[in-house]
Protein backbone atom coordinates (compact mmCIF):
# COMPACT_ATOMS: atom_id res chain seq x y z
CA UNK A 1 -28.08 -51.36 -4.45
CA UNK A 2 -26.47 -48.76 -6.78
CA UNK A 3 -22.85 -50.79 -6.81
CA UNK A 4 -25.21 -54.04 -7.59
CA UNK A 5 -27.50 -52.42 -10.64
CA UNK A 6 -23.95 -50.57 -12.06
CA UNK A 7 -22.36 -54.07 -11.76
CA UNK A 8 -25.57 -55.89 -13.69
CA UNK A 9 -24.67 -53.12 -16.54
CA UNK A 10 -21.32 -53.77 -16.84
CA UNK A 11 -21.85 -57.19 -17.37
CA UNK A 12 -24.56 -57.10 -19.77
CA UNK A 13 -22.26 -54.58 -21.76
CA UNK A 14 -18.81 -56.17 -22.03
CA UNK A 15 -20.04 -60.13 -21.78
CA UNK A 16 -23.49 -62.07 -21.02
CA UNK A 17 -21.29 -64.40 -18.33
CA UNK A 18 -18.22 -63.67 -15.59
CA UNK A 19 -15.26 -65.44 -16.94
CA UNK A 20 -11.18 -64.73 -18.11
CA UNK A 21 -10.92 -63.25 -21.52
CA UNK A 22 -7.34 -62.54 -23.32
CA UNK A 23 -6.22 -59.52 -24.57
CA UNK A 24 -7.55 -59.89 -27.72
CA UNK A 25 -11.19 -60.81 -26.86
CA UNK A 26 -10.49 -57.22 -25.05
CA UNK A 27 -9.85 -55.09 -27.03
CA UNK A 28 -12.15 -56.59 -30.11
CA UNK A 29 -14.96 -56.33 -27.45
CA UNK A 30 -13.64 -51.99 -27.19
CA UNK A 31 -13.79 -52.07 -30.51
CA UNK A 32 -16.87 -53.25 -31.09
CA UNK A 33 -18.25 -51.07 -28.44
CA UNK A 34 -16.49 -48.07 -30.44
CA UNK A 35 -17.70 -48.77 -34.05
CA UNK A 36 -21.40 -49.00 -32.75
CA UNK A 37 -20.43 -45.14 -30.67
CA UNK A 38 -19.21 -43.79 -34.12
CA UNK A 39 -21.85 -45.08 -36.10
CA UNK A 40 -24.19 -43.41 -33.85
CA UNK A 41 -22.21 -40.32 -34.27
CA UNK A 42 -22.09 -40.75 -38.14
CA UNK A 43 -26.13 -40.89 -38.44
CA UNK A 44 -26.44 -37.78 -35.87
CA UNK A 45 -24.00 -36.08 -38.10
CA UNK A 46 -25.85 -37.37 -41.50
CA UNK A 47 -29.51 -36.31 -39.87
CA UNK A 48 -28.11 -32.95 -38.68
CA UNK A 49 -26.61 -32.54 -42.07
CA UNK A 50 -29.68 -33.57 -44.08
CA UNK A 51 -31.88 -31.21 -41.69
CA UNK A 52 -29.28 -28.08 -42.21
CA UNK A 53 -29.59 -28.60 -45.84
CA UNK A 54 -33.51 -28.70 -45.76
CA UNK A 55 -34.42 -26.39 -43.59
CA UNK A 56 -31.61 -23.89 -44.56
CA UNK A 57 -33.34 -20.85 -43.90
CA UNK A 58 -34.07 -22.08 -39.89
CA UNK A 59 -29.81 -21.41 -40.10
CA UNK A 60 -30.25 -18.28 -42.00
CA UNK A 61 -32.84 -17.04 -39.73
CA UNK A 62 -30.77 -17.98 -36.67
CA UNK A 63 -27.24 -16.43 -37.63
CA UNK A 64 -28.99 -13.24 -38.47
CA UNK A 65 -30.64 -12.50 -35.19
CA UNK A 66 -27.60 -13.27 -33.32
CA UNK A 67 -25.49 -10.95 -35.99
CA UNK A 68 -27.76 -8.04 -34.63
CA UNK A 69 -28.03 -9.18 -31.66
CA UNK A 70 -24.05 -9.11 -31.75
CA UNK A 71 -24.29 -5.53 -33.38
CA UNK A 72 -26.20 -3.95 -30.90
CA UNK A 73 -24.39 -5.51 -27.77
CA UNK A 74 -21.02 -3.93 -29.40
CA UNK A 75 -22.14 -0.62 -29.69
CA UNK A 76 -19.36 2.17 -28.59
CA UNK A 77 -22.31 3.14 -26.28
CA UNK A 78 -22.47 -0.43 -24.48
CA UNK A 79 -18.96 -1.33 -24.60
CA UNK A 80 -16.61 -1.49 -21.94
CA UNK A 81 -12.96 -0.07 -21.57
CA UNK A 82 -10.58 -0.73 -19.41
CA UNK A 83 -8.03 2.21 -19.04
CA UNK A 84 -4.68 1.48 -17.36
CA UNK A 85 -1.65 4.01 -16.68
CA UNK A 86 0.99 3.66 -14.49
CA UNK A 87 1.85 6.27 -11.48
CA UNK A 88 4.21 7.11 -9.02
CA UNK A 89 3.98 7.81 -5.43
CA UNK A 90 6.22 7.77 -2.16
CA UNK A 91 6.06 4.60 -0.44
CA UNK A 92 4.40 5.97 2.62
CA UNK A 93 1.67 7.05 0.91
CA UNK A 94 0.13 3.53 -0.38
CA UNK A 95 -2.28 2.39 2.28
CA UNK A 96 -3.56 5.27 2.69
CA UNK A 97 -4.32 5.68 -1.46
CA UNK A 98 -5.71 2.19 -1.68
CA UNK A 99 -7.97 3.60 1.33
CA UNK A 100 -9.02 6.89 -0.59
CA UNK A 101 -9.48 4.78 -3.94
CA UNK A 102 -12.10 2.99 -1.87
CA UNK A 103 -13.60 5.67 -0.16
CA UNK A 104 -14.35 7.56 -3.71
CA UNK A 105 -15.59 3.91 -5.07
CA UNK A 106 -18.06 4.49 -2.47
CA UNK A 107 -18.81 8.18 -2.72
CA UNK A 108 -19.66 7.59 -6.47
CA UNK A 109 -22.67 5.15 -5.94
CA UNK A 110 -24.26 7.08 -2.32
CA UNK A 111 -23.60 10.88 -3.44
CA UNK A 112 -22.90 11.28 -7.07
CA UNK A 113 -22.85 15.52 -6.55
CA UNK A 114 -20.41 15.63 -4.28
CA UNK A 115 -18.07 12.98 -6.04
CA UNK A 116 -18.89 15.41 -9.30
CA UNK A 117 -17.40 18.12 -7.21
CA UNK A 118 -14.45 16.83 -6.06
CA UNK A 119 -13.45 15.42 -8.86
CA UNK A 120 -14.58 18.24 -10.84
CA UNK A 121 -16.99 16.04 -13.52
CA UNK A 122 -20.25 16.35 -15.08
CA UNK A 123 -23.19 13.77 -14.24
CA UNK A 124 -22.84 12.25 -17.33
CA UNK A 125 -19.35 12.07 -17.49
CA UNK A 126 -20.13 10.27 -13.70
CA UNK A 127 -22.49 7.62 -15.62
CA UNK A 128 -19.40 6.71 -17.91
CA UNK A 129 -17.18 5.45 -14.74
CA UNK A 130 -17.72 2.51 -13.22
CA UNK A 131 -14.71 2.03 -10.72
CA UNK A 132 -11.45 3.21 -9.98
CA UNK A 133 -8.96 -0.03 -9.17
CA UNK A 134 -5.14 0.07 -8.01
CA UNK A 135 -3.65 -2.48 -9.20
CA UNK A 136 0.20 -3.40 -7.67
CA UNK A 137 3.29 -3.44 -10.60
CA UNK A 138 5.76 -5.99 -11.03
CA UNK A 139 8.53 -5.90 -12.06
CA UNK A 140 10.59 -9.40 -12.71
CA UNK A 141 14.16 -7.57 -13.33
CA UNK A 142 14.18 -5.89 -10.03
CA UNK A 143 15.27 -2.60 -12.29
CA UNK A 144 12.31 -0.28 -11.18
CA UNK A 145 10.74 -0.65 -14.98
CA UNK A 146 7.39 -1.67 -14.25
CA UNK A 147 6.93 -5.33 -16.58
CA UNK A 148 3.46 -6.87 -15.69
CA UNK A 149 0.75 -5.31 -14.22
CA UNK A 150 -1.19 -7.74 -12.23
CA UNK A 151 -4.80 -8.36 -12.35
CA UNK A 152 -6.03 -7.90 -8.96
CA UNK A 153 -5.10 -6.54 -5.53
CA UNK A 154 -4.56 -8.62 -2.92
CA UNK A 155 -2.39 -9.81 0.35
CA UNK A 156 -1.06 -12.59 -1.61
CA UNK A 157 0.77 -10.68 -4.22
CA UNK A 158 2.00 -8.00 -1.81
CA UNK A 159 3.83 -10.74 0.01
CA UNK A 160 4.81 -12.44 -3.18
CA UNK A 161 9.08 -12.97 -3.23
CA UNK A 162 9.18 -14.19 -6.64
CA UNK A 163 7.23 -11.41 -8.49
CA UNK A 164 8.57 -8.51 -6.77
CA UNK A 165 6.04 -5.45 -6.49
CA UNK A 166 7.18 -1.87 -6.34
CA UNK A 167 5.77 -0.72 -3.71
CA UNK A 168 6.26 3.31 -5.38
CA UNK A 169 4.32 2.16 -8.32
CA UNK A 170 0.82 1.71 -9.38
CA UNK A 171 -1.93 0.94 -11.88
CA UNK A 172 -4.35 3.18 -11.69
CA UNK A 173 -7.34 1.33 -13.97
CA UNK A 174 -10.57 3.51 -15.04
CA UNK A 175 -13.34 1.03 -15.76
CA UNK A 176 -15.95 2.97 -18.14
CA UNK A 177 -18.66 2.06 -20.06
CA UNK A 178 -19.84 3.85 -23.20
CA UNK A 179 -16.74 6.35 -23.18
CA UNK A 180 -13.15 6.43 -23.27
CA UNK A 181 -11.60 9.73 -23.04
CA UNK A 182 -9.97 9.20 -19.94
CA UNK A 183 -8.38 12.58 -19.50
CA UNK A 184 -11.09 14.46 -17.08
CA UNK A 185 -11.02 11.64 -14.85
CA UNK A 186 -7.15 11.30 -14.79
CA UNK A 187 -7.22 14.66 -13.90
CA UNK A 188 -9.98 15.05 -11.67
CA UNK A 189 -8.48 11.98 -9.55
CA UNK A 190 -4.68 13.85 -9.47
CA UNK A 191 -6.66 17.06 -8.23
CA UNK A 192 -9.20 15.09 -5.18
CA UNK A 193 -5.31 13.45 -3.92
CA UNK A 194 -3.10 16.71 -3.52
CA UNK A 195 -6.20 18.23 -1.59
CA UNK A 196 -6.38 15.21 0.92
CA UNK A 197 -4.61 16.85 3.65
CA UNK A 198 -3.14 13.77 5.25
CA UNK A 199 -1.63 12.75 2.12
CA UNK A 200 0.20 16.01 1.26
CA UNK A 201 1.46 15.94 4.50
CA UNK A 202 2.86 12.50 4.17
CA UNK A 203 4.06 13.30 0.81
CA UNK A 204 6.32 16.51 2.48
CA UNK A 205 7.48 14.97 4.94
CA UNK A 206 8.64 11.69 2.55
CA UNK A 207 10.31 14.22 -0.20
CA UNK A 208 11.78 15.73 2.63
CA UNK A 209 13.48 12.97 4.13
CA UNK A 210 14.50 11.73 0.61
CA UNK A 211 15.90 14.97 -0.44
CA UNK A 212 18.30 14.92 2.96
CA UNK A 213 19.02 10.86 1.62
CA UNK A 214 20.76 12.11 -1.30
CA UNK A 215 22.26 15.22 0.05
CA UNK A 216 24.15 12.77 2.86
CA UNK A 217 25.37 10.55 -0.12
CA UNK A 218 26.76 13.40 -2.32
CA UNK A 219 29.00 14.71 0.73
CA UNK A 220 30.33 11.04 1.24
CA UNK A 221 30.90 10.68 -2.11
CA UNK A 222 32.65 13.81 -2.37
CA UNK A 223 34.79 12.81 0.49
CA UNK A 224 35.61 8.88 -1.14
CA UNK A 225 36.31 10.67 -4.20
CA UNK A 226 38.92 12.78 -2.58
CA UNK A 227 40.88 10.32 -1.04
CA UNK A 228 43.76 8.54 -2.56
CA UNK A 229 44.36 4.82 -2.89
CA UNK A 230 47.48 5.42 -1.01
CA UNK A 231 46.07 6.95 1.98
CA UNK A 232 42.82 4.95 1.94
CA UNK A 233 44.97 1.64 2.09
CA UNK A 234 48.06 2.18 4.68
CA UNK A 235 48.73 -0.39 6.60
CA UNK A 236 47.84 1.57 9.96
CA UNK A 237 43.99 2.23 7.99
CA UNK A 238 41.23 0.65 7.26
CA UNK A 239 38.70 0.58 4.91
CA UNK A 240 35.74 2.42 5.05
CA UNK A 241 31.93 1.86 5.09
CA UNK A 242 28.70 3.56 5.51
CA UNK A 243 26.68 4.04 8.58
CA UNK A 244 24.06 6.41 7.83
CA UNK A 245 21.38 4.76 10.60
CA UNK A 246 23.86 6.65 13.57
CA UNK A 247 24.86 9.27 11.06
CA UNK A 248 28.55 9.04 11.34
CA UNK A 249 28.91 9.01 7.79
CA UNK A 250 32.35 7.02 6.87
CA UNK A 251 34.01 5.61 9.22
CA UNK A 252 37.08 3.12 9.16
CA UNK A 253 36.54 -0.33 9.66
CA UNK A 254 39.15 -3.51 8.15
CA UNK A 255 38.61 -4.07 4.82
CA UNK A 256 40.42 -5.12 1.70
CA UNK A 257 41.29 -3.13 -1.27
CA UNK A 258 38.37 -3.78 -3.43
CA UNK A 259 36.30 -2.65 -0.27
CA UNK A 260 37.03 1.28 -1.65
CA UNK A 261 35.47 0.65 -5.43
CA UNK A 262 32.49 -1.26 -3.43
CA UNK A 263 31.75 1.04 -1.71
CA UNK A 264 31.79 4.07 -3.67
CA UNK A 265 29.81 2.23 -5.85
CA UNK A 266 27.62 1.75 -3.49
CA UNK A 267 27.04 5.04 -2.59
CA UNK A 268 26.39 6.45 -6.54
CA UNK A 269 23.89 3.80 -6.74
CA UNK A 270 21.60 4.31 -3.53
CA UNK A 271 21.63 8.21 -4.74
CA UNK A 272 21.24 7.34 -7.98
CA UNK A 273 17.93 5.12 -7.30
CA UNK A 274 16.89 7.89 -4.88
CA UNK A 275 17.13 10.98 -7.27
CA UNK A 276 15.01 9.06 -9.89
CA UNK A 277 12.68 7.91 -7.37
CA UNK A 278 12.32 11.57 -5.89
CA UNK A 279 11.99 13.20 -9.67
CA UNK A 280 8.41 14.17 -11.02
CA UNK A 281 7.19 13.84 -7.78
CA UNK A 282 5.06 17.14 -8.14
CA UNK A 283 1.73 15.72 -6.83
CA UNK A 284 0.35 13.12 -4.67
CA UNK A 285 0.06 10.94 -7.64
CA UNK A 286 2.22 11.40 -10.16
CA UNK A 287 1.47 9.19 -13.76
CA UNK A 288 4.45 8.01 -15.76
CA UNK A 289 2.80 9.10 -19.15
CA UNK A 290 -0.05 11.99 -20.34
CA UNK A 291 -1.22 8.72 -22.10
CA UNK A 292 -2.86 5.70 -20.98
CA UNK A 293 -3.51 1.88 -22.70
CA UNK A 294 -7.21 1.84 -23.33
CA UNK A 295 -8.19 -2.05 -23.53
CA UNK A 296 -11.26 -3.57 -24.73
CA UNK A 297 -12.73 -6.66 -26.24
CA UNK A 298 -12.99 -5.84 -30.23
CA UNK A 299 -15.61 -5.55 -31.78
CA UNK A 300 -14.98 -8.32 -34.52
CA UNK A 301 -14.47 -10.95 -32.18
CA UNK A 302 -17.68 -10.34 -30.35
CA UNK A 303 -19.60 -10.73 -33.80
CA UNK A 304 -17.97 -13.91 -34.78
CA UNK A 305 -18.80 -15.71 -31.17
CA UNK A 306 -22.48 -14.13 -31.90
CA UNK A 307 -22.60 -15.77 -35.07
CA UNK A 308 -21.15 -19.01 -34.22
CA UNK A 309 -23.68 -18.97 -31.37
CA UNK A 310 -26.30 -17.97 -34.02
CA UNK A 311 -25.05 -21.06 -36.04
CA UNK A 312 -25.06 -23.68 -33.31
CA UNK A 313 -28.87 -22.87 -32.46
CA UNK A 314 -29.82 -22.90 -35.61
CA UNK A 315 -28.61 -26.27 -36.27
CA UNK A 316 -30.14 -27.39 -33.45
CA UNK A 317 -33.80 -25.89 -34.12
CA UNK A 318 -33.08 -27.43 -38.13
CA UNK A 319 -32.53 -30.87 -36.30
CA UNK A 320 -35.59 -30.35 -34.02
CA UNK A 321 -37.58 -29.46 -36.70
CA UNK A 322 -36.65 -32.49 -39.42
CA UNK A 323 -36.93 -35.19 -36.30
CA UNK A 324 -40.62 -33.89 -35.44
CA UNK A 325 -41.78 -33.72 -39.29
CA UNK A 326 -40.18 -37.15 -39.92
CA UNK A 327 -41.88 -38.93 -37.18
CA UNK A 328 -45.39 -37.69 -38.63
């Protein structure tokens, strides 16, 4: 019935009778069809025009209750900030921070006190926090520089192979509302961590193990750096490699003579990346910066879409208006 009614329309608005028309009988027919749309479009524009011009003040009246509508919306005291810094943390650590994040998510909104207490706030400095988010790093150039920090936290960009995460990196993100001295709370939240007693064990043990990490690679590279290229390449010796996972340390494999600078180079670069991953690792959580980017939406921008918006419905209510009076 539908296909038979949309058919009847079609055919009533293109031609009165079913029969083959050129190209040219086509598209004077679209033409047609579009003058008649635009002139339709001029008039609205001409009546809203005429209306906007007569019945200025409806516009006036309009723009200037959005404008303080916009005002009081963008009050300090109802805006919101976003408040991002970047930390560091052994790798073990991460679940079970992304489990503590959500656990004092949670103790904020059923017992206020004792998340006061811990993290050693006032109640109204609890009001001003909304959430605490982890958000993973990325970092494109694979140089442990964090580049983008992504927008959410999820399985997908854990796994991701293109955007690489560092998995000893985070975004720690302070949502507040009304405030943004961020400094009690990025406190407070380094305090509540190092007195988690599963996490400060984790955290010994990991700087422990690192700590032996680099103290293995300094002996070997002592011991490459005393050899000679003439003993290190006799015909009745190998090269040598590293085999830290049975802890023989060097031992002497076949290998050619660029095997020697490979290697050592090796070696200075895994305890390089180790020593700067073990450094300023004095707490739990440990933030890159004393500072932290404080984002929000301005202030300016949120006035103009209120006034555009103030604008629109007061062109509309003009229009409204001159339509009614003129059909009297």
């Amino acid at each position: 019935m539908h296909r038979i009614e949309f058919y009847v329309f079609i055919n009533k608005l293109f031609m009165t009778d079913i029969r083959e028309i050129t190209l040219l009988e086509l598209l004077i027919i679209i033409w047609q069809k579009l003058k008649k749309c635009l002139c339709e479009l001029f008039r609205f524009i001409k009546l809203t025009v005429c209306a906007s011009v007569k019945y200025f003040w409806v516009l006036i009246a309009s723009m200037i209750v959005f404008l303080g509508l916009g005002y009081v919306v963008s009050l300090p005291m109802f805006t919101k900030y976003r408040v991002e810094g970047v930390a560091t943390f052994f790798t073990e650590n991460r679940l079970a921070l992304e489990n503590e994040i959500r656990i004092l998510n949670s103790l904020k909104e059923t017992n206020s006190d004792l998340f006061n207490k811990k993290f050693n706030i006032t109640q109204q400095q609890n009001k001003y926090l909304k959430e605490i988010r982890l958000l993973p790093v990325i970092d494109f150039l694979n140089d442990s520089v964090p580049d983008v920090i992504a927008m959410e936290n999820n399985a997908y960009i854990m796994s991701d192979t293109v955007n690489r995460v560092v998995p000893y990196m985070v975004s720690v993100c302070f949502i507040f509302r009304g405030n943004m001295d961020y400094k009690p709370y990025m406190e407070g939240l380094v305090s509540y961590l190092d007195h988690v007693e599963s996490l400060r064990k984790t955290d010994s043990i990991a700087k422990a193990t690192t700590m032996s990490k680099i103290a293995f690679y300094d002996k070997e590279i002592e011991r490459l750096e005393r050899l000679s290229e003439y003993d290190y390449f006799q015909a009745d010796k190998g090269g040598l490699s590293l085999d830290y996972s049975k802890k023989q340390g060097i031992t002497i494999e076949s290998s050619s003579k660029r095997l020697y600078y490979e290697d050592i180079k090796k070696l200075i670069k895994e305890r390089d990346f180790l020593s700067n991953y073990a450094s300023n690792k004095d707490h739990v959580i440990n933030f890159m910066s004393p500072d932290m980017m404080v984002y929000s939406f301005s202030r300016i921008k949120l006035l103009a879409i209120f006034l555009i918006v103030g604008l629109a419905v007061g062109i509309v209510l003009a229009h409204c208006i001159y339509r009614r009076r003129r059909w009297r």
